[in-house]
Protein backbone atom coordinates (compact mmCIF):
# COMPACT_ATOMS: atom_id res chain seq x y z
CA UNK A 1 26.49 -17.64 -17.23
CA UNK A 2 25.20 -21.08 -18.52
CA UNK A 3 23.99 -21.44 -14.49
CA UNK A 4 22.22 -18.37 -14.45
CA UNK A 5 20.76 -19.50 -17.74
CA UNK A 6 19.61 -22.73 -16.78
CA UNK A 7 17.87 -20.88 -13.49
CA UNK A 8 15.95 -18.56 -15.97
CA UNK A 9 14.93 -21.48 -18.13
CA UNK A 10 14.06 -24.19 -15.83
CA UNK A 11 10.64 -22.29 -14.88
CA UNK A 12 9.65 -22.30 -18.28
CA UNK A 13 10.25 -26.20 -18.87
CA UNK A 14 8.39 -26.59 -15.87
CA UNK A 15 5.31 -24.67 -16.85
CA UNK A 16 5.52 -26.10 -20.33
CA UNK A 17 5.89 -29.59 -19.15
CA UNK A 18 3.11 -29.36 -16.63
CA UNK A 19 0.46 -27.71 -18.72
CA UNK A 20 1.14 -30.58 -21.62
CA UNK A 21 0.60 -33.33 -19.24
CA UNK A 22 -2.43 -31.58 -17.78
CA UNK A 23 -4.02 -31.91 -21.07
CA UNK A 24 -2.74 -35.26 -22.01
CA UNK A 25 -4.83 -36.80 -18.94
CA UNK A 26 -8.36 -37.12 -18.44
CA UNK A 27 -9.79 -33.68 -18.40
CA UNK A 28 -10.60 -33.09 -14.15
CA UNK A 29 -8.69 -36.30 -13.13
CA UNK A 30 -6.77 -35.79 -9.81
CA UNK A 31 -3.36 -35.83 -12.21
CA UNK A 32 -4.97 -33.40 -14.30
CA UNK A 33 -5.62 -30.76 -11.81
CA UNK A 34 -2.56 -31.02 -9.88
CA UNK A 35 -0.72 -30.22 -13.21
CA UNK A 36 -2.40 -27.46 -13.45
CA UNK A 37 -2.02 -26.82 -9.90
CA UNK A 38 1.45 -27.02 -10.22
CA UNK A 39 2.46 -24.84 -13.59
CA UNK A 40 0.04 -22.07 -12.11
CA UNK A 41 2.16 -21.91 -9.04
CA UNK A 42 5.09 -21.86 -10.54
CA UNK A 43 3.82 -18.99 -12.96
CA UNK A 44 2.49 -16.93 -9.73
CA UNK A 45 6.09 -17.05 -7.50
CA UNK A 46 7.73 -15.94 -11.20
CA UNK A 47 5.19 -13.37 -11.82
CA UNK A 48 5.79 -12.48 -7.74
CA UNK A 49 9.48 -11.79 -8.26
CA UNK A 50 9.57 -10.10 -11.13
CA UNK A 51 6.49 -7.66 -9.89
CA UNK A 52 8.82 -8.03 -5.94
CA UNK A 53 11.47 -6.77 -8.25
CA UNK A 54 10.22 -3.52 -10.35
CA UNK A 55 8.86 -2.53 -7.29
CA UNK A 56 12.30 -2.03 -5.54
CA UNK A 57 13.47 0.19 -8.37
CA UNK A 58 9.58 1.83 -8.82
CA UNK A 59 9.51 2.47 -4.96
CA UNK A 60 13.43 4.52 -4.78
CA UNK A 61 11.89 6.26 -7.76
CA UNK A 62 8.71 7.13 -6.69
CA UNK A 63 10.12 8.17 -3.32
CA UNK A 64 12.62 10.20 -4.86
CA UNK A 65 10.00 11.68 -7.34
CA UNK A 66 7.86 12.96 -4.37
CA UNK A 67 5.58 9.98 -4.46
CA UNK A 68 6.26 7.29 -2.55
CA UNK A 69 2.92 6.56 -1.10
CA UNK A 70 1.94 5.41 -4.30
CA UNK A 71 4.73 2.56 -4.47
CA UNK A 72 2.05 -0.38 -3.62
CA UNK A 73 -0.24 0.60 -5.62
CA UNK A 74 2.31 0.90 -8.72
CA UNK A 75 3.80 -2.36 -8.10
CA UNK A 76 0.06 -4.01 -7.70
CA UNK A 77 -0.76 -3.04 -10.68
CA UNK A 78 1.98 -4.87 -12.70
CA UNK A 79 1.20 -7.86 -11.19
CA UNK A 80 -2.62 -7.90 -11.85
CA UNK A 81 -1.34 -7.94 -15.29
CA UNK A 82 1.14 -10.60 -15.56
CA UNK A 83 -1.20 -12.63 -13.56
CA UNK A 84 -4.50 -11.92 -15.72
CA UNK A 85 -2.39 -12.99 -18.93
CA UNK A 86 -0.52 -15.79 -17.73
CA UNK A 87 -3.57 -17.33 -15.34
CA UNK A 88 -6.47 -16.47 -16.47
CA UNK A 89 -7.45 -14.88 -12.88
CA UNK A 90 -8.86 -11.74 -12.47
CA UNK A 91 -10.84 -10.29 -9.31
CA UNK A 92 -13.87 -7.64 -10.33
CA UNK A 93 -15.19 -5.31 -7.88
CA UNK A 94 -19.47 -5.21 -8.26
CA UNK A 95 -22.15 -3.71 -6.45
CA UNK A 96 -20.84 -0.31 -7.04
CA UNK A 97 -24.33 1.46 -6.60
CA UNK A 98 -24.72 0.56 -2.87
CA UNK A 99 -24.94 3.33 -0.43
CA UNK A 100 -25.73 3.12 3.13
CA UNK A 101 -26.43 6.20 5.58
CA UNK A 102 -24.85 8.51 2.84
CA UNK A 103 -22.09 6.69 2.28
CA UNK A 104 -21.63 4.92 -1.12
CA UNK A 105 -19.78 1.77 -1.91
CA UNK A 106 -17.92 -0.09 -4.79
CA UNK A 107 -15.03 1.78 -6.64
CA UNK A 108 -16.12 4.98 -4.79
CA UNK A 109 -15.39 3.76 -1.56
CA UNK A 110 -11.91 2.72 -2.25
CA UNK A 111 -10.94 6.23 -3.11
CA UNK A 112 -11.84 6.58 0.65
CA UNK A 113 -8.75 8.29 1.95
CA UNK A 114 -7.62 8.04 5.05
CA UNK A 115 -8.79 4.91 5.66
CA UNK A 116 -8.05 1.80 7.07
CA UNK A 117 -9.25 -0.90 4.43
CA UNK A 118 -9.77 -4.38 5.86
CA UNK A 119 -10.83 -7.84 3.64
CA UNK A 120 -10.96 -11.39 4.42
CA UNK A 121 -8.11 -13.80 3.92
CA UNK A 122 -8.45 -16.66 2.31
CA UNK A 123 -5.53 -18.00 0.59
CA UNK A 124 -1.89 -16.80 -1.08
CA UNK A 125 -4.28 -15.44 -3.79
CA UNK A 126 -5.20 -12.80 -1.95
CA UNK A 127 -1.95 -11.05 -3.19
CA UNK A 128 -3.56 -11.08 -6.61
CA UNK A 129 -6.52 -9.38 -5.08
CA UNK A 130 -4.33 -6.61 -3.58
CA UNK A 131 -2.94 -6.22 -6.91
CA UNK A 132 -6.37 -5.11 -8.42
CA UNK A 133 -7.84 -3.81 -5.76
CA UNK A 134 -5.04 -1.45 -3.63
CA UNK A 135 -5.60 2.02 -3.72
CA UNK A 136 -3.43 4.69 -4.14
CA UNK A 137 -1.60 6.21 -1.60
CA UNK A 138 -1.98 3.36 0.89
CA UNK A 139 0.24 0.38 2.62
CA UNK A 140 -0.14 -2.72 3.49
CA UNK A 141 0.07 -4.24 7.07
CA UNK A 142 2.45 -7.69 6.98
CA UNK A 143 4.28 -10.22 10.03
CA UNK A 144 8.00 -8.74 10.25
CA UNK A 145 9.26 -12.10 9.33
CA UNK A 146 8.48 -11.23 5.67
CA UNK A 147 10.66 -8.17 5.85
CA UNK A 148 14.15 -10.35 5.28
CA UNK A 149 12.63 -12.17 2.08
CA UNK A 150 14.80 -11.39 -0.70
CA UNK A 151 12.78 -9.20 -3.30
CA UNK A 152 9.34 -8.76 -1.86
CA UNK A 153 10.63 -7.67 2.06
CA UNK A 154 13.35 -5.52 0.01
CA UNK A 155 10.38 -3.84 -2.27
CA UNK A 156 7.54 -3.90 1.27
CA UNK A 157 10.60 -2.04 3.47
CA UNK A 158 10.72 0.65 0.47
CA UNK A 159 7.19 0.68 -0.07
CA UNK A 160 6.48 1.66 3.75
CA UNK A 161 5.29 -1.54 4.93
CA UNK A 162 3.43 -1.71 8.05
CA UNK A 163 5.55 -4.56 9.82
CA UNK A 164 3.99 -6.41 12.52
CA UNK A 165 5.84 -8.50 15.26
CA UNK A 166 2.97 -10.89 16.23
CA UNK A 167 5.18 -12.24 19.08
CA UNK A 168 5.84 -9.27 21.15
CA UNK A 169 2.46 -6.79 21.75
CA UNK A 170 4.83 -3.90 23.04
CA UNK A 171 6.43 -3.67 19.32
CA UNK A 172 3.04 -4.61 17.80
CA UNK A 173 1.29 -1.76 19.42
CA UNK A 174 4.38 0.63 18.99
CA UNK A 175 4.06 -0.26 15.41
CA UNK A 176 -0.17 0.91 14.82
CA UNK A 177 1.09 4.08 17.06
CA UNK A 178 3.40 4.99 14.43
CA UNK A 179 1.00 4.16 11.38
CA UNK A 180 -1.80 6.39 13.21
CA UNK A 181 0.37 9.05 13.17
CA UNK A 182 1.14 8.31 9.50
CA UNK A 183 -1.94 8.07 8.47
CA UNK A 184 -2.80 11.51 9.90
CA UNK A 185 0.37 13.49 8.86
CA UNK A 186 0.42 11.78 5.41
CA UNK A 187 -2.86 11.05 4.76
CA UNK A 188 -1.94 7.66 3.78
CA UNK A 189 -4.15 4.81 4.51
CA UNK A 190 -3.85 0.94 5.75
CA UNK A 191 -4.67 -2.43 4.43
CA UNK A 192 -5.59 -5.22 6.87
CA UNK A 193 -6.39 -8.90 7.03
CA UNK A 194 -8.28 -8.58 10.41
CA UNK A 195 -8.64 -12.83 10.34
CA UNK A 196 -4.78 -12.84 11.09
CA UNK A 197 -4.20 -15.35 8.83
CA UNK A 198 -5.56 -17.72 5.75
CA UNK A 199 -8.82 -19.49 5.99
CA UNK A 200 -8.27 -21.76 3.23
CA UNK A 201 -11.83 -22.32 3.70
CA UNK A 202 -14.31 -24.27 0.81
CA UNK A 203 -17.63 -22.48 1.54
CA UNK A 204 -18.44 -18.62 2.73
CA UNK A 205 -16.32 -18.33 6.53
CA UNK A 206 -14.68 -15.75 8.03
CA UNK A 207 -12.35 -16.61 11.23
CA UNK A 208 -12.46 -14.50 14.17
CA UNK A 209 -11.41 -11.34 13.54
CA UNK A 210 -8.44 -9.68 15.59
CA UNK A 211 -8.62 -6.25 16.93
CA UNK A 212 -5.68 -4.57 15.45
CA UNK A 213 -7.37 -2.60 12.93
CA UNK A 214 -10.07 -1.24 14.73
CA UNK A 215 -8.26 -0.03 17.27
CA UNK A 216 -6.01 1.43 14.93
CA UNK A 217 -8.68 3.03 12.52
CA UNK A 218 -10.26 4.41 15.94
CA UNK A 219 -6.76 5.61 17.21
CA UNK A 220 -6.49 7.39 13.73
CA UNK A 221 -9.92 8.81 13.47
CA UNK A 222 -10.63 7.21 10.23
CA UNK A 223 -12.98 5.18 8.35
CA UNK A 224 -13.16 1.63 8.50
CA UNK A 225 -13.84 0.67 4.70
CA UNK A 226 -14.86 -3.21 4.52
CA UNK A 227 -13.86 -5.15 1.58
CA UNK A 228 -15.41 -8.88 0.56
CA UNK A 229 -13.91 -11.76 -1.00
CA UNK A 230 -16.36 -13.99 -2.67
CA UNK A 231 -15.13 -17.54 -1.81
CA UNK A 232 -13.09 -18.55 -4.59
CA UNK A 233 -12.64 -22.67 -3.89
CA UNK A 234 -13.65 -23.01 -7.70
CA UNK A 235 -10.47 -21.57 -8.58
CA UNK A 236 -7.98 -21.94 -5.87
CA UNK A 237 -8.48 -24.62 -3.78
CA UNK A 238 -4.86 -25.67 -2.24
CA UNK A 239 -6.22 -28.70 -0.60
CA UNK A 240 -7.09 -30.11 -3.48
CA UNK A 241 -4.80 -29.02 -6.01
CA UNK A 242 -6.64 -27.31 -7.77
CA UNK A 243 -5.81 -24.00 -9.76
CA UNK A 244 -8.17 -22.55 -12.30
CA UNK A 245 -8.92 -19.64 -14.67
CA UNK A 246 -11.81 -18.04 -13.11
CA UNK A 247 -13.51 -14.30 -12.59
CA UNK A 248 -13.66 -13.63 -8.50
CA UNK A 249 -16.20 -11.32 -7.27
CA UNK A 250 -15.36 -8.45 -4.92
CA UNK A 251 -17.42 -6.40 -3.05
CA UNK A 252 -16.42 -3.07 -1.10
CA UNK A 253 -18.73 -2.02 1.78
CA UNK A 254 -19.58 1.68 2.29
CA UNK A 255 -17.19 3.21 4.90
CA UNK A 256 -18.37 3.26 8.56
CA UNK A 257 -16.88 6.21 10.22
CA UNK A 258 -14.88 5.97 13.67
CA UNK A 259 -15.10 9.65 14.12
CA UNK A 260 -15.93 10.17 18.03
CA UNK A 261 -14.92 6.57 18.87
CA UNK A 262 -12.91 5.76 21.67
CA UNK A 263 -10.94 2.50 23.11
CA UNK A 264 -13.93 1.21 24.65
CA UNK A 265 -15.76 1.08 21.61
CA UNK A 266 -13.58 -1.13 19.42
CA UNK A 267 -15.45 -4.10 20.58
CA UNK A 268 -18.20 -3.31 19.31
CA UNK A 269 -16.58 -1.64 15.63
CA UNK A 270 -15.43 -5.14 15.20
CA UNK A 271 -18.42 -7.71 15.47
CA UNK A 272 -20.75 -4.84 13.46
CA UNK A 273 -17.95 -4.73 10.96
CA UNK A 274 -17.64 -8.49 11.18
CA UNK A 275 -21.30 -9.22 10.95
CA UNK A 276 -21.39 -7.11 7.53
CA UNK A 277 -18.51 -8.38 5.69
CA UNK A 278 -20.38 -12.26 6.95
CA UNK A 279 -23.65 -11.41 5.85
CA UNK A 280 -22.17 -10.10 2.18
CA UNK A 281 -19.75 -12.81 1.90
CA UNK A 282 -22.65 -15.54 1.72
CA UNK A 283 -24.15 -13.45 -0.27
CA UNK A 284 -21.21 -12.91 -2.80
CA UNK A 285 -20.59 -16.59 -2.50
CA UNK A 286 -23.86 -17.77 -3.10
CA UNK A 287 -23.96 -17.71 -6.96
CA UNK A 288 -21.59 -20.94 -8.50
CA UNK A 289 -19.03 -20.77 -11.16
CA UNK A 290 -21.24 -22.63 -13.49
CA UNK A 291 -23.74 -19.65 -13.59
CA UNK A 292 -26.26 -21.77 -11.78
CA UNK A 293 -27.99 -20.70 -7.90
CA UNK A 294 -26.70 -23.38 -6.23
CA UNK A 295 -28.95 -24.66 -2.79
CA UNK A 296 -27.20 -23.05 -0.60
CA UNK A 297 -28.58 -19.69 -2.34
CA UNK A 298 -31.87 -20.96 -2.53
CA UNK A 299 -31.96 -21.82 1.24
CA UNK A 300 -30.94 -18.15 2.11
CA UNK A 301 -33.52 -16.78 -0.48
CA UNK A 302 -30.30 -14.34 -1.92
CA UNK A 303 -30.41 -14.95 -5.75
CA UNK A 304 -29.42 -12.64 -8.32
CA UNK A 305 -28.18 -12.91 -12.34
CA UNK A 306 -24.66 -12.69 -12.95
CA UNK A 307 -22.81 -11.86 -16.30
CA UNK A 308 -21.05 -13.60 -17.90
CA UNK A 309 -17.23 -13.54 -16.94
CA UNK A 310 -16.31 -12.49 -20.40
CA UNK A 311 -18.67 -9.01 -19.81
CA UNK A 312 -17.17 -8.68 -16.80
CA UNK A 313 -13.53 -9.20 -17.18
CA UNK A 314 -14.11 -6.62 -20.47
CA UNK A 315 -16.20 -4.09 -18.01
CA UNK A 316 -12.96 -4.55 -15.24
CA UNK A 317 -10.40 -3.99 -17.79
């Protein structure tokens, strides 16, 4: 008992210690921000496990209630919440009014359903993002290797979990076969990180993108549904050790239908998919945390007037 105490304790002391000594030092200083750094981190893996481990109990419910699909989206949502309270980080979808050929962006588009949802990657943050952002009714693609991690490959194997083996294509491609399939029985969609992995990147990149989506999404016969990441270095930036507070804009791209596609055209699905999510994430990106266009903005002639985070978190919430 006093061990298991001590385990559920030590955290805490951790955090506590961290954030006093993070205010005790000059305000920015390198010792500053990695104490920061630090007690946020801890506070995120907590806030991970104990999300990881409702969602074990919420998935057997929800797939003994009928509604399983839903499981993700459940879970998500718990931890958007312990992590807006306890970090001060919150990710707000804009640009909701944006339609192109018919098809209308924003909040709308993540109802999209079918669909196979894809967004860029840039660090372990992105989980918070999923949190906000994951629609009902839809899983999330992750390497198999995370499916023997106590608590969150316990809750992802419940929660339908697209596992990936990157190592061998045969089981890679067996495994989009059977979530096409899914996706048309079920009507449940996917969530992708087409990069592959985490940019970490300090200004507006995407890495290549992999194929794996697009071939699946044209497999499936569904809508590609594009979602952008506004580089978010002012908040998270794990080279530097820093971890902030901060509002992170997100914008979702009207769907671009696959219906009609074939094999051969996945090439081309990609780079025009690719080429939008690029163009919108400098765009996204190019308005500072301070409020301020920043050069970069004013060398691209995009500019436009943000609100203030407060107005924003309140309008998200």
């Amino acid at each position: 008992m006093p061990v298991l105490l001590y385990a559920l304790l030590l955290p805490a002391v951790l955090v506590f210690a961290l954030h006093g000594f993070s205010r005790i030092t000059p305000a920015n200083s390198h010792m500053s921000n990695a104490a920061a750094f630090y007690a946020r981190l801890i506070i995120s893996w907590v806030a991970m496990i104990i999300a990881a481990g409702y969602g074990v109990f919420a998935s057997i419910a929800l797939r003994v209630a009928g509604y399983g699909g839903m499981s993700q989206w459940a879970t998500g949502r718990l931890f958007k919440w312990i992590m807006w309270y306890t970090t001060g980080v919150i990710f707000v979808v804009t640009e909701g009014g944006r339609i192109e050929g018919g098809r209308r962006g924003g909040m709308e588009a993540l109802n999209e359903r079918p669909a196979v949802f894809v967004a860029n990657h840039q660090t372990e943050l992105d989980v918070l993002m999923l949190g906000t952002l994951f629609p009902k009714y839809c899983s999330v693609t992750a390497k198999k290797s995370l499916k023997w991690a106590p608590f969150l490959g316990w809750f992802m194997t419940l929660s339908k979990t697209v596992f990936i083996d990157r190592a061998n294509r045969a089981t890679a491609l067996a495994a989009f076969d059977g979530a096409a399939r899914h996706m048309q029985t079920e009507r449940q969609s996917v969530w992708i990180f087409p990069e592959g992995t985490r940019s970490y990147g300090e200004r507006p990149e995407l890495l290549p993108f992999k194929k794996g989506a697009f071939h699946l999404a044209i497999k499936a016969q569904v809508p590609i549904v594009p979602v952008v990441v506004g580089n978010y270095s002012h908040v998270l930036n794990v080279k530097k050790r820093i971890f902030r507070p901060g509002t992170i804009d997100v914008s979702v791209l009207p769907p671009i239908p696959t219906k009609g596609m074939t094999a051969a055209d996945a090439d081309k699905l990609t780079t025009k998919t690719r080429d939008a999510m690029m163009s919108e994430l400098i765009r996204l990106s190019t308005v500072a945390p301070n409020g301020h266009t920043p050069a970069a903005a004013i060398a691209t002639g995009v500019e436009r007037e943000t609100q203030p985070a407060q107005r924003r978190v309140a309008n998200a919430l």
